[in-house]
Each structure stands twice: as structure tokens, then as C-alpha cells.
N, C-alpha and C. Protein backbone atom coordinates (compact mmCIF):
# COMPACT_ATOMS: atom_id res chain seq x y z
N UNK A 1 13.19 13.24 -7.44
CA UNK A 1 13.26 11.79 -7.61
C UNK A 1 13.38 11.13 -6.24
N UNK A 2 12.66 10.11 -6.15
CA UNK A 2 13.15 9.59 -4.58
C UNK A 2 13.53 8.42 -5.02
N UNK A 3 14.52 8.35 -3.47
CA UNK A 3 15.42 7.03 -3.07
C UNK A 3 15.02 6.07 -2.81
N UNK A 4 13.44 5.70 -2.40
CA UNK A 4 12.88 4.49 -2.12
C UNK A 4 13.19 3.73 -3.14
N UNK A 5 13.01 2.13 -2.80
CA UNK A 5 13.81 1.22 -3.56
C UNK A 5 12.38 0.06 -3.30
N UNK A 6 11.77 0.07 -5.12
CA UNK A 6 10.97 -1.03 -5.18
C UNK A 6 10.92 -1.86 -4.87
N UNK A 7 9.64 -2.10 -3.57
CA UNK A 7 9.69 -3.54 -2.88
C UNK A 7 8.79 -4.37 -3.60
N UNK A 8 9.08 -5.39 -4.68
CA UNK A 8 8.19 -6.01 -4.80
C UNK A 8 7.14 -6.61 -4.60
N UNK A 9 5.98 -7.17 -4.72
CA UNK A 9 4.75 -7.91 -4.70
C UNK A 9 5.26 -9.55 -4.98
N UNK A 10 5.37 -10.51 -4.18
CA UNK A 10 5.47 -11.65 -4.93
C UNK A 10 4.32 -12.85 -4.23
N UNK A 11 4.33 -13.78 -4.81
CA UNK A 11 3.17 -14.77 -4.36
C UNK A 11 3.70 -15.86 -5.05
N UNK A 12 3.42 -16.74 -3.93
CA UNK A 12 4.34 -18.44 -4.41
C UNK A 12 3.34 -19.06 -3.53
N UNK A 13 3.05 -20.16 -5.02
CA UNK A 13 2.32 -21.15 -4.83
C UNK A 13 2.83 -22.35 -4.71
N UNK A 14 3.30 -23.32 -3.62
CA UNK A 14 3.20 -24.54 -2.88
C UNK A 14 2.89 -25.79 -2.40
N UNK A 15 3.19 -26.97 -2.92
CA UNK A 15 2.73 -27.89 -2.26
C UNK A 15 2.39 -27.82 -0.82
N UNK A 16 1.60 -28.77 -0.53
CA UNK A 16 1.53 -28.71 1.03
C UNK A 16 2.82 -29.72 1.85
N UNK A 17 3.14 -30.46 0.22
CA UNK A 17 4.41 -31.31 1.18
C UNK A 17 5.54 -31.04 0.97
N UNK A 18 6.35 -30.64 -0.50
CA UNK A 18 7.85 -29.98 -0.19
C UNK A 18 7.34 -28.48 0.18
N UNK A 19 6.92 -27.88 -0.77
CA UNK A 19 7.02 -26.39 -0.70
C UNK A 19 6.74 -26.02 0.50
N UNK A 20 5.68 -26.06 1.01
CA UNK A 20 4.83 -25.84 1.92
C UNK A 20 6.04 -26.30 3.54
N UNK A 21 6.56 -27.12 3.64
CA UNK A 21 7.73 -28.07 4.23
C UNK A 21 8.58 -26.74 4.46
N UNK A 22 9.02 -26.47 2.89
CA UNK A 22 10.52 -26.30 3.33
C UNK A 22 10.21 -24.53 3.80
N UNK A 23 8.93 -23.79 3.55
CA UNK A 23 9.14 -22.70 4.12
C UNK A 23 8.94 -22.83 5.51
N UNK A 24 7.96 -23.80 6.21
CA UNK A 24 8.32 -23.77 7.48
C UNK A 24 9.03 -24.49 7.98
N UNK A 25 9.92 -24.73 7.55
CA UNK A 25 11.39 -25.37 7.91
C UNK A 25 12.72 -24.10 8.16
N UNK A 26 12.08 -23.41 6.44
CA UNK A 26 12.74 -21.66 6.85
C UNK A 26 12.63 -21.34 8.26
N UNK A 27 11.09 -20.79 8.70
CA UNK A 27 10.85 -20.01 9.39
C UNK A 27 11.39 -21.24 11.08
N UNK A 28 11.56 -22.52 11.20
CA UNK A 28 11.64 -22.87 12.35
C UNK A 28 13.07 -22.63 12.24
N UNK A 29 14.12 -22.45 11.54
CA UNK A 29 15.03 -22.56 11.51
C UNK A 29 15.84 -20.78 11.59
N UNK A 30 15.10 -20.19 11.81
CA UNK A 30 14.83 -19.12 11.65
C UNK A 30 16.12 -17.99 10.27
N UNK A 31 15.15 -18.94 9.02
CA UNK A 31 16.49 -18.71 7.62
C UNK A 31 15.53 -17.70 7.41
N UNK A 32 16.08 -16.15 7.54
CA UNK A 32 15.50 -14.80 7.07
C UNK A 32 14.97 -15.34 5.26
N UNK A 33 13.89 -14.89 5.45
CA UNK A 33 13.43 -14.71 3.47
C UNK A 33 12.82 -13.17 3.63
N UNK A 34 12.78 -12.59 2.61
CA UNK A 34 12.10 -11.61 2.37
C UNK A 34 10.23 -11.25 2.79
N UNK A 35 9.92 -10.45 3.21
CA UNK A 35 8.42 -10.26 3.87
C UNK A 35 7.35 -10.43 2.88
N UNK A 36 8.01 -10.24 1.67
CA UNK A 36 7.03 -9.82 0.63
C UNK A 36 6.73 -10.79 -0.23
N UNK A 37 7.00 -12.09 0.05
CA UNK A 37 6.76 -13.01 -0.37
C UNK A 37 5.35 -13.62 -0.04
N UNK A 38 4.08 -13.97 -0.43
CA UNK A 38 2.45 -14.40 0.08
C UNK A 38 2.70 -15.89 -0.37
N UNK A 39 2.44 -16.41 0.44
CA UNK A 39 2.16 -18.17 0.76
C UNK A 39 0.91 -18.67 0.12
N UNK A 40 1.32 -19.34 -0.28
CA UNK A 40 -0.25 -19.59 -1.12
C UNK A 40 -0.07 -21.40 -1.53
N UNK A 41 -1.04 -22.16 -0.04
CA UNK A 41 -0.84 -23.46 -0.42
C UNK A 41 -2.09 -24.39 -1.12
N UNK A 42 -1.47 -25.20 -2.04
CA UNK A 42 -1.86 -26.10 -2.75
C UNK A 42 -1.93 -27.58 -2.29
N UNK A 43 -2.82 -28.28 -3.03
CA UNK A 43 -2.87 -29.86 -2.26
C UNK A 43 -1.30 -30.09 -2.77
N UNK A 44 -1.24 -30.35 -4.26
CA UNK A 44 -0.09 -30.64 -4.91
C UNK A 44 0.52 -29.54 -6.23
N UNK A 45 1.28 -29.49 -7.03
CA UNK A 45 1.47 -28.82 -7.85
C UNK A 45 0.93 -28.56 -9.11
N UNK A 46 0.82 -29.95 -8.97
CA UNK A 46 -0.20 -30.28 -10.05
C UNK A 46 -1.27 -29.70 -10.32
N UNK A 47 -1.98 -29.31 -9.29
CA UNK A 47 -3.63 -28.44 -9.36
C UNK A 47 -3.18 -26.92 -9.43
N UNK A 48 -1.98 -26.70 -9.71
CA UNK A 48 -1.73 -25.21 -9.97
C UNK A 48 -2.24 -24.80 -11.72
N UNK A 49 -3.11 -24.42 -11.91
CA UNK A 49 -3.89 -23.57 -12.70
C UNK A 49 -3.34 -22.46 -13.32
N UNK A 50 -3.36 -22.17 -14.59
CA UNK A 50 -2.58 -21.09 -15.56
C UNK A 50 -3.76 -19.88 -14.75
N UNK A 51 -4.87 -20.12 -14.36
CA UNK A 51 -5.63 -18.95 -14.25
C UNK A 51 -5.45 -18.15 -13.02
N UNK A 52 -4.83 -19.80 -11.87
CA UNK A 52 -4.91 -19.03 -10.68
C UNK A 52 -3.32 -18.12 -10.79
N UNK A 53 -2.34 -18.81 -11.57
CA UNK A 53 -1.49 -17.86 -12.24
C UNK A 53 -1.53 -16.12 -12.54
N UNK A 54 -2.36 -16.51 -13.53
CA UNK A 54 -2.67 -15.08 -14.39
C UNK A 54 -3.61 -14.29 -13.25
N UNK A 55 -4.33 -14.59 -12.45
CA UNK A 55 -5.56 -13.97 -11.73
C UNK A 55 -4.48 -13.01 -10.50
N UNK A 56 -3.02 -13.76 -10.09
CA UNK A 56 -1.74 -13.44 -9.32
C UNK A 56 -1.88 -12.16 -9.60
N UNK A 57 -1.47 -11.85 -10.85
CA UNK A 57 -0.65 -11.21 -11.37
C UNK A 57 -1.66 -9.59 -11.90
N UNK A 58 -3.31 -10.20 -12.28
CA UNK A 58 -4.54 -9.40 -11.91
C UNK A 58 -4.73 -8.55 -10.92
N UNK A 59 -4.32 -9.34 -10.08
CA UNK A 59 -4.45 -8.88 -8.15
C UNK A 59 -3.17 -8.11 -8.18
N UNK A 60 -2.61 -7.98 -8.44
CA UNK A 60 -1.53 -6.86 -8.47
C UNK A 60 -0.03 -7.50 -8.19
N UNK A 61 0.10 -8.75 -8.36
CA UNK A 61 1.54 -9.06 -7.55
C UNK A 61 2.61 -8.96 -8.84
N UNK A 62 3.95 -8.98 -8.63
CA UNK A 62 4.59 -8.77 -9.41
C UNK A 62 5.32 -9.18 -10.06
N UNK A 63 5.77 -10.76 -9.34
CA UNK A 63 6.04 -11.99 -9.57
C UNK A 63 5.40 -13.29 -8.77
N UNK A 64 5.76 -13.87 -9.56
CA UNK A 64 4.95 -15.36 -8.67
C UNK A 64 5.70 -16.55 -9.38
N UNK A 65 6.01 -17.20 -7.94
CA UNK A 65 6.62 -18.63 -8.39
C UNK A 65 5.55 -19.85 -7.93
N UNK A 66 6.40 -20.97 -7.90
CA UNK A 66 5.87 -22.06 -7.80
C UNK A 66 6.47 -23.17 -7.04
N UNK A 67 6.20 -23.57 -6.00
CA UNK A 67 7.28 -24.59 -5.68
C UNK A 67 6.77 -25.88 -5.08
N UNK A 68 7.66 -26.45 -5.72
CA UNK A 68 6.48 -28.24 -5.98
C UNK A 68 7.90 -29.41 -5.24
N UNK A 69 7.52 -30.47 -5.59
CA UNK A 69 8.29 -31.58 -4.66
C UNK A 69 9.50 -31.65 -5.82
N UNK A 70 10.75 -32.44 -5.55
CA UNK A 70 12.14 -32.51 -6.29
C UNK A 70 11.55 -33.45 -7.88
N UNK A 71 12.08 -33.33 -8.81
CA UNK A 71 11.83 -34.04 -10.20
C UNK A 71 11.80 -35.58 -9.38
N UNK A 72 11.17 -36.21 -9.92
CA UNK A 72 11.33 -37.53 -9.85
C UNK A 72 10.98 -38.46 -8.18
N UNK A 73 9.74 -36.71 -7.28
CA UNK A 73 10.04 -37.88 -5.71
C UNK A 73 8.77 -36.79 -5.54
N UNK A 74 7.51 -36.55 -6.48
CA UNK A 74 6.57 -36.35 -6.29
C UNK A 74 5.43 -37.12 -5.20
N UNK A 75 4.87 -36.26 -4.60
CA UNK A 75 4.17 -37.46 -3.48
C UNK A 75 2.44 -37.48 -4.25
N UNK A 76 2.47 -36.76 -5.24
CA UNK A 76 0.92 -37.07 -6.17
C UNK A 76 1.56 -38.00 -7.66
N UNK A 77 2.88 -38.76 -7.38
CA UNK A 77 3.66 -39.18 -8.81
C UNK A 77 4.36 -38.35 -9.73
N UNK A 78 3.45 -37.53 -10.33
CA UNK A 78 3.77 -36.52 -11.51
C UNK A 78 3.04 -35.28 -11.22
N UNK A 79 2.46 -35.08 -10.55
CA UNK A 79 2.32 -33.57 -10.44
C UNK A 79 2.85 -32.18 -10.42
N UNK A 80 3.85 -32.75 -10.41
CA UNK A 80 4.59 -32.04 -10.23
C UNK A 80 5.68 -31.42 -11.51
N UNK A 81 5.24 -32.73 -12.51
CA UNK A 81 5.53 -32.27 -13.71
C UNK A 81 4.18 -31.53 -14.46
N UNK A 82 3.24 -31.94 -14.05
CA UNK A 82 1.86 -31.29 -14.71
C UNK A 82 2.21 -29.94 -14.09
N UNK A 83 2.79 -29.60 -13.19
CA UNK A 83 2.75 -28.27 -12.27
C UNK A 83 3.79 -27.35 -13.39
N UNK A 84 4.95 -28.19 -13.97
CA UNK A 84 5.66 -27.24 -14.48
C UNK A 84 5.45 -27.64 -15.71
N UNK A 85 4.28 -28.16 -16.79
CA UNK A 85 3.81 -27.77 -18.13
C UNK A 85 3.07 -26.57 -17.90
N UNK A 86 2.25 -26.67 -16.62
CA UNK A 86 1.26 -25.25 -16.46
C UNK A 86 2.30 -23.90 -16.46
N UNK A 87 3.22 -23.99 -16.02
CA UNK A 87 3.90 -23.08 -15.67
C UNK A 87 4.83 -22.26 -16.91
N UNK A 88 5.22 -23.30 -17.90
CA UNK A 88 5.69 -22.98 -18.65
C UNK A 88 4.68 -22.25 -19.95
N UNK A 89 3.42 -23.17 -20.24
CA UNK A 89 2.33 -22.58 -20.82
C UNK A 89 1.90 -21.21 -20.48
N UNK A 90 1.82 -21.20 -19.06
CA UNK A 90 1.67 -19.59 -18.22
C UNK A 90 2.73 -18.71 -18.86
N UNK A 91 3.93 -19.36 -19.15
CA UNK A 91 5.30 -17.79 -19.21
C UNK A 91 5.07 -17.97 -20.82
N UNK A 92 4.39 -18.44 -21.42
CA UNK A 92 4.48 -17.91 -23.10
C UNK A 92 3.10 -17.07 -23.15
N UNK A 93 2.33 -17.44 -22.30
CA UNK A 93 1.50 -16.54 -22.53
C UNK A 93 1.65 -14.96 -22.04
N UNK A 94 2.27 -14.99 -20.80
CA UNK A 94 2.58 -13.50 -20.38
C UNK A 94 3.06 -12.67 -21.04
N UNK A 95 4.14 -13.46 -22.03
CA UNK A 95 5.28 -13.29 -23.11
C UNK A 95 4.41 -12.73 -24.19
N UNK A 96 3.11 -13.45 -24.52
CA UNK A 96 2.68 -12.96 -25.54
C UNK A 96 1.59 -11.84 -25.20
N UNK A 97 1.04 -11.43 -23.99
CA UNK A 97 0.51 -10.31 -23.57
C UNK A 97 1.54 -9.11 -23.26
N UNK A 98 2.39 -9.14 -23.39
CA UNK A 98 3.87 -8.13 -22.78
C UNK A 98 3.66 -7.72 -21.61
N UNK A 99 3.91 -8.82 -20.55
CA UNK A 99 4.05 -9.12 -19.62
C UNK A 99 5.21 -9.50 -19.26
N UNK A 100 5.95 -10.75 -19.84
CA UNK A 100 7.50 -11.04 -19.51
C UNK A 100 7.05 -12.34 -19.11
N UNK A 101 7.40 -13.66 -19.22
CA UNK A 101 7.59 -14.54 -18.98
C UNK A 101 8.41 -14.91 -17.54
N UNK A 102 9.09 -14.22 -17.82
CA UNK A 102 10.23 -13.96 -16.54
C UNK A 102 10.06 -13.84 -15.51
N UNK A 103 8.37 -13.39 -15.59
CA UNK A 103 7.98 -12.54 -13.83
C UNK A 103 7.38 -14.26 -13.02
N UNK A 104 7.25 -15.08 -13.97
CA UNK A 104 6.89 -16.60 -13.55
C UNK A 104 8.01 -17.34 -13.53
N UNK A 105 8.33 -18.46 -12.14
CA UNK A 105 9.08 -19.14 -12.83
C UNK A 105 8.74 -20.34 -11.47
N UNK A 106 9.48 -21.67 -11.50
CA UNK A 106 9.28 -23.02 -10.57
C UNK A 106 10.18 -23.11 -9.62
N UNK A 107 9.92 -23.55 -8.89
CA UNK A 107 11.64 -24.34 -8.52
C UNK A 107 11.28 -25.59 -7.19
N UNK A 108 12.00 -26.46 -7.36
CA UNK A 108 11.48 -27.89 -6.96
C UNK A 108 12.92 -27.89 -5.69
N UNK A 109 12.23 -28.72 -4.95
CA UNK A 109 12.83 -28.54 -3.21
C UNK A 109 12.10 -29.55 -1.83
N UNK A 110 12.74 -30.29 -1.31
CA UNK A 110 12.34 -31.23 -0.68
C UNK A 110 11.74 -30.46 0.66
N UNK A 111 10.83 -30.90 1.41
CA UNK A 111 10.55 -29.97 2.40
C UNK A 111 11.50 -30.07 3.60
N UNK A 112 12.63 -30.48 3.42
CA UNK A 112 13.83 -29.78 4.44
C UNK A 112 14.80 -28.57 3.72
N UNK A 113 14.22 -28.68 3.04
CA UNK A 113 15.32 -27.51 2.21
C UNK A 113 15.06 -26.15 2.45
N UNK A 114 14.89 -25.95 3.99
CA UNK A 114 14.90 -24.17 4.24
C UNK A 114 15.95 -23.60 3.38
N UNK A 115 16.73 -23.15 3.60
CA UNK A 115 17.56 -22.94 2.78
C UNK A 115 17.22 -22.72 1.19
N UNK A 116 17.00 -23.56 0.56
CA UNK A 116 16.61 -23.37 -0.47
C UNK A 116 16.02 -22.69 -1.13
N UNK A 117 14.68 -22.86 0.00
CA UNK A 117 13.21 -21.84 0.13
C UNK A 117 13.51 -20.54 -0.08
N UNK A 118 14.21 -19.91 1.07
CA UNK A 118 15.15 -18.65 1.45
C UNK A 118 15.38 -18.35 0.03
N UNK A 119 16.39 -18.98 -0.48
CA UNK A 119 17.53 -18.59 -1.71
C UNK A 119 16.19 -18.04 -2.53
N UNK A 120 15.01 -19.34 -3.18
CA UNK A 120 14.32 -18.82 -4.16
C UNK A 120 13.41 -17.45 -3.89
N UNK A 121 12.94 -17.69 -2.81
CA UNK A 121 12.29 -16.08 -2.54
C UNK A 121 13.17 -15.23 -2.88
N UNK A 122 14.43 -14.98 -2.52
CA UNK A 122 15.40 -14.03 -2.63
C UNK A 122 15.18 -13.74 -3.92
N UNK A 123 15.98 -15.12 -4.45
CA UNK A 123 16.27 -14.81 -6.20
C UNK A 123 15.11 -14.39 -7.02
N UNK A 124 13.72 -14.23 -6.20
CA UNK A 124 12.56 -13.90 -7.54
C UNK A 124 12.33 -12.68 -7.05
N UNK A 125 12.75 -12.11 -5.44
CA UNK A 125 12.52 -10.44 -4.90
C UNK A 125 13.45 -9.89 -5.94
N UNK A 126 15.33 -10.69 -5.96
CA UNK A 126 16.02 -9.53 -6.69
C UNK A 126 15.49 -9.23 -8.25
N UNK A 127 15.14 -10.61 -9.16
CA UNK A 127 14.43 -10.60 -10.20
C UNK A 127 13.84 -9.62 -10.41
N UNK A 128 12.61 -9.88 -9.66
CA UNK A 128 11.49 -8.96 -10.05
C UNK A 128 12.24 -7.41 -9.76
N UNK A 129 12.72 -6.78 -8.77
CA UNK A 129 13.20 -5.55 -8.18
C UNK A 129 13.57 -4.99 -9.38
N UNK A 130 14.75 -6.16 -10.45
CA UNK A 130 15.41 -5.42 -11.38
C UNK A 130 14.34 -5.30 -12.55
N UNK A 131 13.04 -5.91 -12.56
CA UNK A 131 12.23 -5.60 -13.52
C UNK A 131 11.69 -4.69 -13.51
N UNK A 132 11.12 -3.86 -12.05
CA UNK A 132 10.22 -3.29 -11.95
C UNK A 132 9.05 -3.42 -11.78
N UNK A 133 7.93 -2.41 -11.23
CA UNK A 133 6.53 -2.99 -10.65
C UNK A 133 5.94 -3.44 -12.24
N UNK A 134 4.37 -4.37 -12.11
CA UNK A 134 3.71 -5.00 -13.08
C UNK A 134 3.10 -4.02 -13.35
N UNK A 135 3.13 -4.10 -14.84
CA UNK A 135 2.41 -2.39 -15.10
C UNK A 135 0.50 -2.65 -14.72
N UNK A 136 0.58 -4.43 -14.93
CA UNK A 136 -1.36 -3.89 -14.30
C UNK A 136 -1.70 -4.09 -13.00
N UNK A 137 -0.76 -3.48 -12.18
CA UNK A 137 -0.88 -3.09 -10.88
C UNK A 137 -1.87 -1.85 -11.05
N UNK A 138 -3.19 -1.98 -10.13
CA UNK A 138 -4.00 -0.98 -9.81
C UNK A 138 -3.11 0.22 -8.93
């Protein structure tokens, strides 16, 4: 049996104005996040797509979040709520492929919020770690 310890696959998709913000706010600030996290920016949240979702998760990653501007201080208005109907539509469907819902999830953050950024990468590496790899990993 070996001791290696599953490094997850993750991919987070981003506004270009909080999300997108607050990870390089991380990195100027120099707030450690995990390596294994893939950047993946969007105009707004809103244009985040159940497919480009599901296509994530195709490509082999193992979780994937989403991170869009704070409730209520969207810079496309509401996109950011259209970002998290997609998102939620996405985790019933994974749910209903036995996939897990779980391996998707949002989280909203002003683009000074290194910090924040940090925390959620963390919290979806330990997530996923305790799930285990996606079984339709090639």
C-alpha cells in the first residue's frame, strides 16, 4: 500500500473582476493556496455554462468551483446569480449521474479578498482529498 496522499485535480472558474481580483491579490500578497488549483477566467459568472462545468470534470479534474462577485455588488448586475442557478442545476445533475454534487460548489468574494481566495481553494483541495479521485478520470 503506499503513503502517497491524493493530490487533487481542481479547476475554478472566475470572474475577471472579483474572482479573478482576489486570486491575484492572493498571489501579490503572497497568501500560499494550493498548486493544484487551474484558473480559468470568465468575462462574468454569469456566462459560466453547466457544460463548460461538466466538460471540467470530462477532462479529468476532480473538483471545480466557481467564484463570482459578493451577492448583491455584481459588476454584470445579476450574473452572478445566473452563475449560481447554473451551478446549482450542475450539482443535481452530477448527483444524478453518481458523481456527487459535492465535487461542485460557488463562493462569492470581492476582488480584495486574498484571503478568502486562499481559504476556498483550500476548503475544495481538503473536500475533494476526502472524496477521492473522479472515477472518470482517464
Amino acid at each position: 500500500m503506499s503513503d502517497k496522499v491524493f493530490e487533487p485535480e481542481i479547476t475554478a472558474f472566475m470572474c475577471i473582476y472579483c474572482g479573478y481580483m482576489a486570486a491575484d491579490t492572493a498571489s501579490a500578497l503572497r497568501i500560499e493556496y494550493p498548486a493544484n488549483v487551474k484558473l480559468i477566467k470568465l468575462p462574468c459568472t454569469g456566462k459560466t455554462d453547466t457544460r463548460y462545468l461538466l466538460k471540467a470534470f470530462e477532462d479529468g479534474a476532480d473538483g471545480v468551483y466557481v467564484v463570482a462577485c459578493p451577492k448583491g455588488n455584481c459588476h454584470h448586475v445579476r450574473g452572478n446569480e445566473r452563475g449560481e442557478l447554473k451551478v446549482e442545476y450542475t450539482k443535481k445533475i452530477l448527483d444524478d449521474i453518481g458523481l456527487g454534487g459535492e465535487r461542485l460548489n460557488m463562493y462569492f468574494m470581492s476582488g480584495g479578498q486574498g484571503q478568502s481566495f486562499a481559504e476556498a481553494a483550500q476548503d475544495m483541495t481538503d473536500r475533494i482529498r476526502e472524496m477521492g479521485p473522479n472515477p472518470l478520470r482517464k
